[in-house]
C-alpha atoms as a PDB file:
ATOM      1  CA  UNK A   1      15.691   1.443 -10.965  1.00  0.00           C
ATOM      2  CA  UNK A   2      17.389   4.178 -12.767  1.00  0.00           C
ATOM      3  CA  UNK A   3      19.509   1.859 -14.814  1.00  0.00           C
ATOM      4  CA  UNK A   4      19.076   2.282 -18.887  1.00  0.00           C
ATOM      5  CA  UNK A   5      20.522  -1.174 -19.043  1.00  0.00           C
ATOM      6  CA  UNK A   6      17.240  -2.788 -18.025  1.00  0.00           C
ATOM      7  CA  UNK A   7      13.655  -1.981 -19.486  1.00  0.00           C
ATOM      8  CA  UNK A   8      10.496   0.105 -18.060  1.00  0.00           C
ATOM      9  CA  UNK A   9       8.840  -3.106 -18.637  1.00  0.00           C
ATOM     10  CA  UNK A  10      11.645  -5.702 -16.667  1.00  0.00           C
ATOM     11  CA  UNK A  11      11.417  -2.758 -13.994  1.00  0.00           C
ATOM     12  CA  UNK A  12       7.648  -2.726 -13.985  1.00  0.00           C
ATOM     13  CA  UNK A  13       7.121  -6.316 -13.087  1.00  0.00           C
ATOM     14  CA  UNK A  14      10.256  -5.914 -10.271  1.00  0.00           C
ATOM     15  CA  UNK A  15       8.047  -3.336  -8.926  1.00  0.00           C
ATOM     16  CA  UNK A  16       4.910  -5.507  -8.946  1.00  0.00           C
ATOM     17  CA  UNK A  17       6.078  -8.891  -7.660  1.00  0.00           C
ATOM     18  CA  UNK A  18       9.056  -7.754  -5.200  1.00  0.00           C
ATOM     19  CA  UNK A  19       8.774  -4.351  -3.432  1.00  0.00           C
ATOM     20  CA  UNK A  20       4.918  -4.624  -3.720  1.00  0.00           C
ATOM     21  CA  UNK A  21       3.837  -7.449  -1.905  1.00  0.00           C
ATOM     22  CA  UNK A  22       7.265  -6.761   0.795  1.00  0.00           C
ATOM     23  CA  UNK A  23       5.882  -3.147   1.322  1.00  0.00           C
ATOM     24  CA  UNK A  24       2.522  -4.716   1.941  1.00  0.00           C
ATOM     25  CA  UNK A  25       3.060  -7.615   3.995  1.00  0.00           C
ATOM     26  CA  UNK A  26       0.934  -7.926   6.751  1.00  0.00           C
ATOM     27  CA  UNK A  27      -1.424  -5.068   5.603  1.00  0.00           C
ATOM     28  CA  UNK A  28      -4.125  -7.143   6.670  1.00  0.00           C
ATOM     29  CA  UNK A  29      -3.662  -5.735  10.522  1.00  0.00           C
ATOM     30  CA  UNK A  30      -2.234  -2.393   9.684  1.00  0.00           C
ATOM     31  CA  UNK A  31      -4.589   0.613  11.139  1.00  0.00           C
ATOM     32  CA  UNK A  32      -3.705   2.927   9.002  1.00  0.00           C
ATOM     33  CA  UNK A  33      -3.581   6.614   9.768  1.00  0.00           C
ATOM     34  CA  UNK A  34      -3.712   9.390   6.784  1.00  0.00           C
ATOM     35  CA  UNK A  35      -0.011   9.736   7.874  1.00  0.00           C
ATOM     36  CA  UNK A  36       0.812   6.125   7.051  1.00  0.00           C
ATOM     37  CA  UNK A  37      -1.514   6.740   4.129  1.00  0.00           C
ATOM     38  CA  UNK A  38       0.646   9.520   2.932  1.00  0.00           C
ATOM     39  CA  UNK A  39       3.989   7.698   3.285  1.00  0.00           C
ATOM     40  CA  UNK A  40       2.551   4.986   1.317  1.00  0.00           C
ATOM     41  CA  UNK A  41       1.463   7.099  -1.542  1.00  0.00           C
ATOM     42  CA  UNK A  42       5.172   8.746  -1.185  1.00  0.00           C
ATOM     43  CA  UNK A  43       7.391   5.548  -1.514  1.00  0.00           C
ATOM     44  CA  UNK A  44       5.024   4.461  -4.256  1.00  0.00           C
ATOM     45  CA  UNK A  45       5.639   7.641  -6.691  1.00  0.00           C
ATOM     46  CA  UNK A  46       8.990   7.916  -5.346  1.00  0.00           C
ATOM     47  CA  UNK A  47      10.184   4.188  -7.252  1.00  0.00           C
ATOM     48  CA  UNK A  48       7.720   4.934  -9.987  1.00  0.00           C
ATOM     49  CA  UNK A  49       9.278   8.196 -11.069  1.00  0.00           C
ATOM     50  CA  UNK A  50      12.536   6.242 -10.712  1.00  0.00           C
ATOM     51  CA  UNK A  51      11.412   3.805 -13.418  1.00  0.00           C
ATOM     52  CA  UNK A  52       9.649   5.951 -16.222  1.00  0.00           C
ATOM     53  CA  UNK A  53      12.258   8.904 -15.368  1.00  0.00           C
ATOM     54  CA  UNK A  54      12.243  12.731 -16.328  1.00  0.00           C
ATOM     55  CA  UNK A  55      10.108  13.520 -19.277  1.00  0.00           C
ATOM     56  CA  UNK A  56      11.329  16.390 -21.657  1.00  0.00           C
ATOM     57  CA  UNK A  57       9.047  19.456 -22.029  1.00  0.00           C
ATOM     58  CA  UNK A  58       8.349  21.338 -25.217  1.00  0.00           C
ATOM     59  CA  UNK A  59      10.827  23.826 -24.542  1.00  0.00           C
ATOM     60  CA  UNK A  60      13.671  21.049 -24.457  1.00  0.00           C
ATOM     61  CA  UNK A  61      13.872  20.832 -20.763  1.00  0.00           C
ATOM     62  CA  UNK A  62      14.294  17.701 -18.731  1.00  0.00           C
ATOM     63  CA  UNK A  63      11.400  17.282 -15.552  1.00  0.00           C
ATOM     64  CA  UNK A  64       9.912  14.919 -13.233  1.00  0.00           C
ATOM     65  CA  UNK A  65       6.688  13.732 -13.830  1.00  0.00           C
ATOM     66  CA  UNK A  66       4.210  14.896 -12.075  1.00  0.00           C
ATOM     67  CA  UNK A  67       1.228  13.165 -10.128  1.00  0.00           C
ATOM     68  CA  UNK A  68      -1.460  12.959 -12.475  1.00  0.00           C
ATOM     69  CA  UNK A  69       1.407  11.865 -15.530  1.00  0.00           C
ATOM     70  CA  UNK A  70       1.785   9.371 -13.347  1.00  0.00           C
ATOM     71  CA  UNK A  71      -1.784   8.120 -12.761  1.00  0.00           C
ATOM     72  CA  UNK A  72      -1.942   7.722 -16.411  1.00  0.00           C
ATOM     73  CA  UNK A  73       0.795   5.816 -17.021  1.00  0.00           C
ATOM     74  CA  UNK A  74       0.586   3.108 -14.429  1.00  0.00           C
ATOM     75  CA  UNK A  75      -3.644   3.630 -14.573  1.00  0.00           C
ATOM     76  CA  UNK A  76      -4.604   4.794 -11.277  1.00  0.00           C
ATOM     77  CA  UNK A  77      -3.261   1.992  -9.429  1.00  0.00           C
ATOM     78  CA  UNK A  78      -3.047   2.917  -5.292  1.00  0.00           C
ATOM     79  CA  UNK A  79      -0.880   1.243  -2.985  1.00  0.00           C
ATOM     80  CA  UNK A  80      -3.463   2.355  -0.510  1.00  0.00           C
ATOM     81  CA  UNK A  81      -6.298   1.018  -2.102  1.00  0.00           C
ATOM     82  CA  UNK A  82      -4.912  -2.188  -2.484  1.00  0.00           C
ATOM     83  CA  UNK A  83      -3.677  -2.222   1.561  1.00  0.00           C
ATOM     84  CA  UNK A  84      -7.443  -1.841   2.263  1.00  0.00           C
ATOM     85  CA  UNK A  85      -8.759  -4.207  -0.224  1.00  0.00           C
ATOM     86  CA  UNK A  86      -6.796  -6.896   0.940  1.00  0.00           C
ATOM     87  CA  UNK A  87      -8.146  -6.042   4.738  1.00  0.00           C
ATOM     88  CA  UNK A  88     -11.391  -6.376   3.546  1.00  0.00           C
ATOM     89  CA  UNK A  89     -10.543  -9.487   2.374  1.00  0.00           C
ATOM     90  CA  UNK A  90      -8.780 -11.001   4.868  1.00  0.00           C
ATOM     91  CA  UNK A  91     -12.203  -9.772   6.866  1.00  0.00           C
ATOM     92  CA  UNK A  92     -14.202 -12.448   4.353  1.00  0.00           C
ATOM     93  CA  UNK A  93     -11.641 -15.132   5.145  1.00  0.00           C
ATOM     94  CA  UNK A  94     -12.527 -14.504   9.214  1.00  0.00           C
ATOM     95  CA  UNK A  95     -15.936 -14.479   9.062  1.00  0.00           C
ATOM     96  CA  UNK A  96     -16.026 -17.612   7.095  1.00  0.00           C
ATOM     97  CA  UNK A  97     -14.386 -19.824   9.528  1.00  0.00           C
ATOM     98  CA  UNK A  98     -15.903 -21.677  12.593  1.00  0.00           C
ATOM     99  CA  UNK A  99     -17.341 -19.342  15.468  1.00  0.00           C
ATOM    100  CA  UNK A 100     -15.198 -21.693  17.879  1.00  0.00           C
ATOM    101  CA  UNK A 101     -11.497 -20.733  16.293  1.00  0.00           C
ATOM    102  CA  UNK A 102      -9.055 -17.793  17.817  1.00  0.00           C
ATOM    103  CA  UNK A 103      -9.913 -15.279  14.833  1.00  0.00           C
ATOM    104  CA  UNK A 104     -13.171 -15.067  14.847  1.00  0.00           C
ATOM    105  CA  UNK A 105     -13.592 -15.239  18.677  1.00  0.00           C
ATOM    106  CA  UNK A 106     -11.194 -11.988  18.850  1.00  0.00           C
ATOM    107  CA  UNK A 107     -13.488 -10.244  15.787  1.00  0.00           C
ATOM    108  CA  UNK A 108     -16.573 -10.953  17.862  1.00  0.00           C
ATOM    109  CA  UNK A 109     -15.446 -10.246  21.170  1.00  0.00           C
ATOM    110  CA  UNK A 110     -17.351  -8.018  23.537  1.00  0.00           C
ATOM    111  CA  UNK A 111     -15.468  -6.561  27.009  1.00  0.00           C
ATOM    112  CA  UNK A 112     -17.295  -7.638  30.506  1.00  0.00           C
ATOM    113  CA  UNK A 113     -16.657  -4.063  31.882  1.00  0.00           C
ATOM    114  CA  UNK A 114     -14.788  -1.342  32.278  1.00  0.00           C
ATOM    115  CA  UNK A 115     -11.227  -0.174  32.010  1.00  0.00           C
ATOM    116  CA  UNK A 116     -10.287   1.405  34.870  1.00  0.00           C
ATOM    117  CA  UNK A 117      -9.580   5.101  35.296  1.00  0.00           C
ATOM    118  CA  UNK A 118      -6.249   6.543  34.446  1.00  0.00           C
ATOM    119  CA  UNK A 119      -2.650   5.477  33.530  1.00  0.00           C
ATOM    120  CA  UNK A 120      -2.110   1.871  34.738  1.00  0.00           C
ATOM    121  CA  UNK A 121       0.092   0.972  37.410  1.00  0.00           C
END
């Protein structure tokens, strides 16, 4: 990603059809916590200040980018916000299917009673 042979665009789409989709596979049964929410964001600014690289300041001195140079450049996109969007889809696709198959019978599922009381033998 920090290669000069290859362009911000070429990197851009690497970005957006191979470490995307592998960093959110299976987000569709993640819980995430604001920890796992944080890493996310992390990784994600991490590769994208690898591909637009260090911007030069007035003065004539090199620097990262920060956050909200970021946000314009690649428009506000959120790896987060995309995790939960495709939960909430993958929510649709469950309650659209027939009452009688696995899915939906786990979504709707109510427990007969209680757990017991402390750790479990």
């Amino acid at each position: 990603m920090k290669s000069r042979a290859v362009n911000r665009s070429s990197k851009l789409k690497i970005y957006t059809t191979l470490i995307g989709p592998i960093v959110t596979y299976g987000c569709e049964a993640w819980t995430l916590t604001g920890r796992n929410e944080q890493q996310l964001r992390i990784f994600e600014r991490k590769i994208l200040r690898k591909i637009f690289g260090q911007v030069q300041d007035e003065n004539g001195i090199w620097r990262i980018r920060k956050d909200h140079e970021m946000n314009e450049l690649i428009g506000n996109a959120d790896v987060v916000r995309v995790t939960k969007s495709r939960r909430m889809t993958w929510l649709g696709h469950v309650m659209r299917i027939d009452g009688g198959r696995m899915p939906r019978r786990i979504l709707e599922w109510k427990p007969m009673s209680r757990r017991i009381r402390g750790r479990p033998s």
